[in-house]
C-alpha atoms as a PDB file:
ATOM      1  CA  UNK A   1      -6.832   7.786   9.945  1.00  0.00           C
ATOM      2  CA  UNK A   2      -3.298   8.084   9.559  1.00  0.00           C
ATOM      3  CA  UNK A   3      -0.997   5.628   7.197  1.00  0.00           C
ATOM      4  CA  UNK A   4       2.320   5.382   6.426  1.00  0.00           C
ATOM      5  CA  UNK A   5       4.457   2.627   4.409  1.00  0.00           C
ATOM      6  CA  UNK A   6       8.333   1.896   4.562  1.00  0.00           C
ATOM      7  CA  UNK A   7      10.679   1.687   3.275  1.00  0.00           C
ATOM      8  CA  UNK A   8      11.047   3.796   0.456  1.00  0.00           C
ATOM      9  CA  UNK A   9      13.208   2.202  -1.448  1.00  0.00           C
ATOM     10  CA  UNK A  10      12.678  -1.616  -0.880  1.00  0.00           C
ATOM     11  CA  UNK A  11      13.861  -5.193  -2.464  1.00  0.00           C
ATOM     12  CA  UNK A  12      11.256  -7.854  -1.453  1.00  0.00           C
ATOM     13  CA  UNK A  13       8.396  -6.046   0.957  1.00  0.00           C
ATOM     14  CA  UNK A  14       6.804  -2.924   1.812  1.00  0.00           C
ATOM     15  CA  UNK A  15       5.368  -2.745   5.291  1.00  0.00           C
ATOM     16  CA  UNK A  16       2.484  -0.407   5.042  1.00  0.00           C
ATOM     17  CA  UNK A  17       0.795   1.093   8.566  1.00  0.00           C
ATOM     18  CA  UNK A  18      -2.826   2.563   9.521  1.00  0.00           C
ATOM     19  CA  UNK A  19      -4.215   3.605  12.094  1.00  0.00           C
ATOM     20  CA  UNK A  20      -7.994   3.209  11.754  1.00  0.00           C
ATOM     21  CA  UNK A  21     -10.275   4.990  14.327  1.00  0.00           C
ATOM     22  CA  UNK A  22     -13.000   2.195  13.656  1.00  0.00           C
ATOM     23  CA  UNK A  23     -13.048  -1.004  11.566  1.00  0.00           C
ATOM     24  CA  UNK A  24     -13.421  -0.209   8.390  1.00  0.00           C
ATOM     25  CA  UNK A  25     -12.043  -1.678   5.099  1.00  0.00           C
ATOM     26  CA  UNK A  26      -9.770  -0.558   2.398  1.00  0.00           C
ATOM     27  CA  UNK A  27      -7.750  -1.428  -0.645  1.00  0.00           C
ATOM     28  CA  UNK A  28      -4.432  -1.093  -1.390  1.00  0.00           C
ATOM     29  CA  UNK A  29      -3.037  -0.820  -4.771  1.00  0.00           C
ATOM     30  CA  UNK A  30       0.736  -1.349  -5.957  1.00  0.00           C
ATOM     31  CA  UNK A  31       0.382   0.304  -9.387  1.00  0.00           C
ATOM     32  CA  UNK A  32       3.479   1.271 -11.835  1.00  0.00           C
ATOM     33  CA  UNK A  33       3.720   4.691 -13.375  1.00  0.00           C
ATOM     34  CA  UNK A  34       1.926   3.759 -16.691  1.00  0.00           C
ATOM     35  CA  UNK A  35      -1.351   2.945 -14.183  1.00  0.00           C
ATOM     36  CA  UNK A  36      -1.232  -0.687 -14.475  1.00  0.00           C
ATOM     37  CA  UNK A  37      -2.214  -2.373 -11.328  1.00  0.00           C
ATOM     38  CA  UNK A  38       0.631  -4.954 -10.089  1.00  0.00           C
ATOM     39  CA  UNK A  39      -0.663  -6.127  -6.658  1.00  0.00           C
ATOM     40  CA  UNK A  40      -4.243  -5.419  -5.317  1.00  0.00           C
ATOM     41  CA  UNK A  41      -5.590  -6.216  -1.466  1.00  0.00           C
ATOM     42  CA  UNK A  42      -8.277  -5.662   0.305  1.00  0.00           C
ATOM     43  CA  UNK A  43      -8.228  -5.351   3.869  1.00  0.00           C
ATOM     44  CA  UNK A  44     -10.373  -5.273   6.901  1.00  0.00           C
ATOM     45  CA  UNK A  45      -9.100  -2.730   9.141  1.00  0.00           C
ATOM     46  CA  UNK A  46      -9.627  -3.443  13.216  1.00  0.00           C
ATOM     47  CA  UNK A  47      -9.444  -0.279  15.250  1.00  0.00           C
ATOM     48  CA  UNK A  48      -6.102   0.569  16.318  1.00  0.00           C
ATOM     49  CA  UNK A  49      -2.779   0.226  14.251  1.00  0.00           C
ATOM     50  CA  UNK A  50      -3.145  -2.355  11.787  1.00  0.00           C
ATOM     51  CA  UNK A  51       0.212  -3.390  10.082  1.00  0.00           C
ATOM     52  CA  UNK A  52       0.325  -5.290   6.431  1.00  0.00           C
ATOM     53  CA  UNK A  53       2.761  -6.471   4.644  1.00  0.00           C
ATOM     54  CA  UNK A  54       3.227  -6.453   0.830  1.00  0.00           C
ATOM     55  CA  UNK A  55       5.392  -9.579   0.375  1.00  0.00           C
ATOM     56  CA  UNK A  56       7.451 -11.146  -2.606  1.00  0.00           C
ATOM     57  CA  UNK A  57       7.810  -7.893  -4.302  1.00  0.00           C
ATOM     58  CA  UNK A  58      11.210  -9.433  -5.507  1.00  0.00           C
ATOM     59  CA  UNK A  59       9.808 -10.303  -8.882  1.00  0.00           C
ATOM     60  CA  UNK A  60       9.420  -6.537  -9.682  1.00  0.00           C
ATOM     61  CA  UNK A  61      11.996  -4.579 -12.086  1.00  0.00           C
ATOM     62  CA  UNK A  62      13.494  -1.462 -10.524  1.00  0.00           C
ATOM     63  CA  UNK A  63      11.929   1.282 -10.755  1.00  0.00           C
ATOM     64  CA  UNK A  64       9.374   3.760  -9.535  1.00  0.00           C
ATOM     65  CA  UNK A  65       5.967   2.188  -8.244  1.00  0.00           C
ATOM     66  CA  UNK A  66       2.910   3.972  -6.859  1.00  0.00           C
ATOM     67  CA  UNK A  67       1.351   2.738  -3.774  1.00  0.00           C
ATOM     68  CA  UNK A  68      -2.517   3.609  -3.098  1.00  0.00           C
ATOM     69  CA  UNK A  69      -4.548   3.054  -0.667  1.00  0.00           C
ATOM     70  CA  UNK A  70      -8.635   3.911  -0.703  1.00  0.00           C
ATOM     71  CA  UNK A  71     -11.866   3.460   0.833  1.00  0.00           C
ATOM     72  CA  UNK A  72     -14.894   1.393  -0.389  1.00  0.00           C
ATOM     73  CA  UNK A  73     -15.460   4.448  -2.432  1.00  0.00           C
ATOM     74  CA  UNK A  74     -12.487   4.648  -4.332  1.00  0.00           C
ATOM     75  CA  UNK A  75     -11.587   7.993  -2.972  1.00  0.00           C
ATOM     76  CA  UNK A  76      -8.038   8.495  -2.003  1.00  0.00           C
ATOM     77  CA  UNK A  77      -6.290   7.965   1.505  1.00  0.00           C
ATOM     78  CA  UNK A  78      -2.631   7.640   1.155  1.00  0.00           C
ATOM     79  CA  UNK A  79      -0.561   7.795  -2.469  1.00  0.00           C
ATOM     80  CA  UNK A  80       3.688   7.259  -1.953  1.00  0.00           C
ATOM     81  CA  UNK A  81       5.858   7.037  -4.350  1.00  0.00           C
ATOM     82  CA  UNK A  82       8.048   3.947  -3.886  1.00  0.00           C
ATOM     83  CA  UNK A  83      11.623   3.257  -5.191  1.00  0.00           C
ATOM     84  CA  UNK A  84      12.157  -0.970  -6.215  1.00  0.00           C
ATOM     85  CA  UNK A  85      16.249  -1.062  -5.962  1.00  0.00           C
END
């Protein structure tokens, strides 16, 4: 599985890509650096590149955010560091 997210630095979304060998479903986490969750989604992955959008991030402060995604076991598959301008 690969997964990436962009941009880096954003205003009002964060476009987040994976490439899933098989369906399978995960949850993505926009966290700030103290650990407290801001945004939380679950998502069933098709096979292929799958393509999700974090929207209305707007409301944020700037600042640093964490950006997580995991399996149905918790266990780690992508972790960015992400810049709200």
């Amino acid at each position: 599985m690969r997964i990436s997210s962009y941009p880096h630095e954003f205003v009002h979304i964060v476009t987040i890509e994976i490439d899933a060998a098989t369906e399978e479903y995960c949850i993505i986490g926009l966290s700030d650096l103290s650990g407290t969750i801001l945004r939380m989604l679950g998502v069933n992955l098709s096979e292929g590149i799958n393509t999700i959008p974090l929207l209305n991030l707007e409301t944020l402060s700037c600042g640093s955010y964490n950006l997580d995604v995991k399996d149905t076991y918790g266990r780690f598959l992508y972790t960015t560091e992400l810049i709200k301008q």
